[in-house]
C-alpha atoms as a PDB file:
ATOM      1  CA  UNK A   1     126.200  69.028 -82.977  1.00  0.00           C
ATOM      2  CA  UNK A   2     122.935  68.975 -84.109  1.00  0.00           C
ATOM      3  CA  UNK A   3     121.872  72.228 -82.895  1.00  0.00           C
ATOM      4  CA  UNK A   4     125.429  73.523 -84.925  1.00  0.00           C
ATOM      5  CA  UNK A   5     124.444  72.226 -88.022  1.00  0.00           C
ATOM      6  CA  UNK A   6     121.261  74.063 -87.947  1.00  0.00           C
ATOM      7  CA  UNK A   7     122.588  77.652 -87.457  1.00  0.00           C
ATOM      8  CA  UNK A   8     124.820  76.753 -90.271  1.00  0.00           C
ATOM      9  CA  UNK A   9     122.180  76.066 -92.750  1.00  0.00           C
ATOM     10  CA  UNK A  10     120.097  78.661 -91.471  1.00  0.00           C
ATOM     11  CA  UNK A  11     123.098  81.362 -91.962  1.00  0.00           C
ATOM     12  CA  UNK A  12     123.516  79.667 -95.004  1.00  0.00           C
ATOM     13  CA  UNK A  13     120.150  80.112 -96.097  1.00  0.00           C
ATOM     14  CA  UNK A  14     120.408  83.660 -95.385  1.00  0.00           C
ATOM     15  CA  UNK A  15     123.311  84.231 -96.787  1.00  0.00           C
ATOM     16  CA  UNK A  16     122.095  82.801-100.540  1.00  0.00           C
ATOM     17  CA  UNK A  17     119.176  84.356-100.511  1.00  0.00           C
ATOM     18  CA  UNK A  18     121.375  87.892 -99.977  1.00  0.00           C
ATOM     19  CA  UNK A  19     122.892  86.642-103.246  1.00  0.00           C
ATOM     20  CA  UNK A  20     119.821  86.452-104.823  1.00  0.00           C
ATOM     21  CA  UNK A  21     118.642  89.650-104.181  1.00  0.00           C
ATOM     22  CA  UNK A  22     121.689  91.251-104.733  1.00  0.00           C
ATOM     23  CA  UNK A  23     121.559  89.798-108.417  1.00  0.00           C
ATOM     24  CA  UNK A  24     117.467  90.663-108.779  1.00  0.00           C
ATOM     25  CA  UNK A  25     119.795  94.356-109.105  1.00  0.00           C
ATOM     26  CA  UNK A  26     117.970  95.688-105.611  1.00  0.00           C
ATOM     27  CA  UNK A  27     121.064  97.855-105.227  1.00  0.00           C
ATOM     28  CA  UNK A  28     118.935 100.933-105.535  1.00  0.00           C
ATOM     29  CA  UNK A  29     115.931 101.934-102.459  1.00  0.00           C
ATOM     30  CA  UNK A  30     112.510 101.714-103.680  1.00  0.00           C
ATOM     31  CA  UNK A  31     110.399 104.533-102.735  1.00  0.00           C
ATOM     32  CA  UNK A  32     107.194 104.673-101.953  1.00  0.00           C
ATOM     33  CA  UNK A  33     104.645 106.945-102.841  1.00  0.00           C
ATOM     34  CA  UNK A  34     101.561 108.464-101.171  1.00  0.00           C
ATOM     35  CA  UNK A  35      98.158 107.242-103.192  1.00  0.00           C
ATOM     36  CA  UNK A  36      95.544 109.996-103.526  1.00  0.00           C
ATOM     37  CA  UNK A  37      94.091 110.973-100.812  1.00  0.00           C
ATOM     38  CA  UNK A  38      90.350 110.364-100.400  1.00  0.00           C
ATOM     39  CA  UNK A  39      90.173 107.487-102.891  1.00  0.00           C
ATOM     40  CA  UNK A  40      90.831 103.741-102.513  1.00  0.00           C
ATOM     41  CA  UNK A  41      92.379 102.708-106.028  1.00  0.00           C
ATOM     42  CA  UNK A  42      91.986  99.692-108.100  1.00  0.00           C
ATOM     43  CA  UNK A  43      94.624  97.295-108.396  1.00  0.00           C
ATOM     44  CA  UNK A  44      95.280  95.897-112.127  1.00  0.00           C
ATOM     45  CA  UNK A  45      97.250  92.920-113.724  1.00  0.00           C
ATOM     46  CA  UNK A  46      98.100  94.817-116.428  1.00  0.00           C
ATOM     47  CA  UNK A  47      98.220  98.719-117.781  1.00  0.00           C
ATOM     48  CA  UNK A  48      94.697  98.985-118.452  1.00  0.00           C
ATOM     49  CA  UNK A  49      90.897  99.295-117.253  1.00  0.00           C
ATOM     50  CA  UNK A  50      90.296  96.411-119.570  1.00  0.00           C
ATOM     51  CA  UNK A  51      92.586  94.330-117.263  1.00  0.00           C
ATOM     52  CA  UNK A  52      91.152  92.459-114.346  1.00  0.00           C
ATOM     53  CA  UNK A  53      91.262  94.059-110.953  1.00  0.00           C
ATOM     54  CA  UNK A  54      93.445  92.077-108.421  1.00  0.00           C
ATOM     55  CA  UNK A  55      93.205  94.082-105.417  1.00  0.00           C
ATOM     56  CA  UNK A  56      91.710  97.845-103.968  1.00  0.00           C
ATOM     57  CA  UNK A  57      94.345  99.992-102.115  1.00  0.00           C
ATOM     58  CA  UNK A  58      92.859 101.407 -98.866  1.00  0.00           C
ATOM     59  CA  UNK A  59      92.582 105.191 -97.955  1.00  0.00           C
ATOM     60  CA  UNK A  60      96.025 106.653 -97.525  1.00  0.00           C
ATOM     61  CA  UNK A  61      98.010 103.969 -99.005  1.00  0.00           C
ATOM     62  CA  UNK A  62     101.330 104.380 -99.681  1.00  0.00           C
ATOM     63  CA  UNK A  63     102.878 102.440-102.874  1.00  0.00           C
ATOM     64  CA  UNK A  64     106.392 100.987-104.134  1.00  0.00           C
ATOM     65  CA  UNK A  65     106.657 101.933-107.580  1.00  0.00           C
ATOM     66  CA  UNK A  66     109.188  99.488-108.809  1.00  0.00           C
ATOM     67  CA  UNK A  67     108.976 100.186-112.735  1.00  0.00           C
ATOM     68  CA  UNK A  68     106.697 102.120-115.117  1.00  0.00           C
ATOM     69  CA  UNK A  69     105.292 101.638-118.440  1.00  0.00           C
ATOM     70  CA  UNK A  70     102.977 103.105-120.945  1.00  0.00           C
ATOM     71  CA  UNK A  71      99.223 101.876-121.095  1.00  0.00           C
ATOM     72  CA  UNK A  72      95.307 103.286-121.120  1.00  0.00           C
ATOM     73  CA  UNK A  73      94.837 107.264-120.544  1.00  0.00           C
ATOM     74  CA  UNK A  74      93.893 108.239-117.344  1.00  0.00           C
ATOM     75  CA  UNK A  75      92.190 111.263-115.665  1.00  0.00           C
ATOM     76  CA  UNK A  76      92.451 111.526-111.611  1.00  0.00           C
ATOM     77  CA  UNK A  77      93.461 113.935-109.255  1.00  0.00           C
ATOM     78  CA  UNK A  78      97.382 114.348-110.362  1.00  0.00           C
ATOM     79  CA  UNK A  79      96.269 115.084-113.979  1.00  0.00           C
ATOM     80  CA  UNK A  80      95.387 113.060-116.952  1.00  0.00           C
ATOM     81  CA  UNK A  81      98.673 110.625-117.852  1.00  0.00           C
ATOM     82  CA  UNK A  82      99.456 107.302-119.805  1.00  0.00           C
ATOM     83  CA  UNK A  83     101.864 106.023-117.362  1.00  0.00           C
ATOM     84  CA  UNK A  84     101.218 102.826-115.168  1.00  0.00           C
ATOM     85  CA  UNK A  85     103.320 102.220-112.178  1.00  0.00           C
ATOM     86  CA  UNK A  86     104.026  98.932-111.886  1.00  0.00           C
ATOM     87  CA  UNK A  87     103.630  97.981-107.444  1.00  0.00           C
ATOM     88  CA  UNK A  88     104.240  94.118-107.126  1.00  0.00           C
ATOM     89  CA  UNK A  89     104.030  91.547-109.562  1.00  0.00           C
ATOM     90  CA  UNK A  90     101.279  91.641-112.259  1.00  0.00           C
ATOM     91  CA  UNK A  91     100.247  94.827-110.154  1.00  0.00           C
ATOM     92  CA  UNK A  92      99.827  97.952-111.366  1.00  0.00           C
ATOM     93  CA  UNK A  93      97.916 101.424-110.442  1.00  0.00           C
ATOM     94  CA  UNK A  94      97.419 104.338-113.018  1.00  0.00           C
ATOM     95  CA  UNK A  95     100.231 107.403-112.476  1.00  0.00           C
ATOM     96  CA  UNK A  96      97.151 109.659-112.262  1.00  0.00           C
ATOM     97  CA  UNK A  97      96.319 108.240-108.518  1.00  0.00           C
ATOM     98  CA  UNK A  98      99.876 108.370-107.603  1.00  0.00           C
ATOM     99  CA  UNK A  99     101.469 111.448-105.609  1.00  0.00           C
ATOM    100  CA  UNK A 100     105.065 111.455-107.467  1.00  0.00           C
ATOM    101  CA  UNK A 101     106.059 115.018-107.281  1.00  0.00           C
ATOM    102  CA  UNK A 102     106.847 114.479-112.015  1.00  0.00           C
ATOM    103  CA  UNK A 103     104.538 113.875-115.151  1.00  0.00           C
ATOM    104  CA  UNK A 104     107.423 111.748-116.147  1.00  0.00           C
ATOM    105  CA  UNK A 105     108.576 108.847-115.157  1.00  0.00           C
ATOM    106  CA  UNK A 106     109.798 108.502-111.571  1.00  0.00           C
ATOM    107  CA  UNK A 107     111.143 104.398-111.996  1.00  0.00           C
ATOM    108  CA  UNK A 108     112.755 102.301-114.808  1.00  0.00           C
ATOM    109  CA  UNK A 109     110.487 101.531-117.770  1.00  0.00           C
ATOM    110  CA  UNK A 110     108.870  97.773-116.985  1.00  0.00           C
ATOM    111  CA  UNK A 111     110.346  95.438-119.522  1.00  0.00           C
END
């Protein structure tokens, strides 16, 4: 009985946290993009050179660009751009470093 009761709240479990994602509005694939290759990219909490640097991407990285917005100008290897792609929470990486095939926006603006 025991060993029943588990599965169920584990299925359960499952099953809400489906919910939840399906209302986060995940209904559309993220894609991930290839990072310049060659260069291991700083990591930002926010759109900016003036914001601190959370993390460095290694060589060849590939990125999730789940929203974009406008920050600091940026020169790198895909051109000089304004946009910020926005990678995890309080993550972002300068468009300029960022293989996406536009010089627009690829993702929804951040909010």
């Amino acid at each position: 009985m025991l060993r029943r009761r588990m599965l169920t709240t584990v299925g359960g479990a499952v099953a809400a946290l489906g919910l939840v994602l399906a209302a986060a509005g995940s209904s559309s694939a993220v894609t991930y993009y290839p990072v310049a290759p060659g260069y291991k990219v700083n990591v930002r909490s926010g759109p900016s050179t003036q914001y601190a640097i959370v993390r460095t991407l290694p060589l060849d990285a590939k990125v999730p660009i789940y929203c974009q917005k406008y920050g600091e100008t940026i020169s790198g290897p895909y051109g000089t751009t304004d946009i910020w792609d926005n990678i995890a929470p309080g993550e972002y990486v300068s468009d300029a470093y960022v293989h996406t095939g536009s010089d627009d926006m690829v993702a929804p603006r951040c909010a």
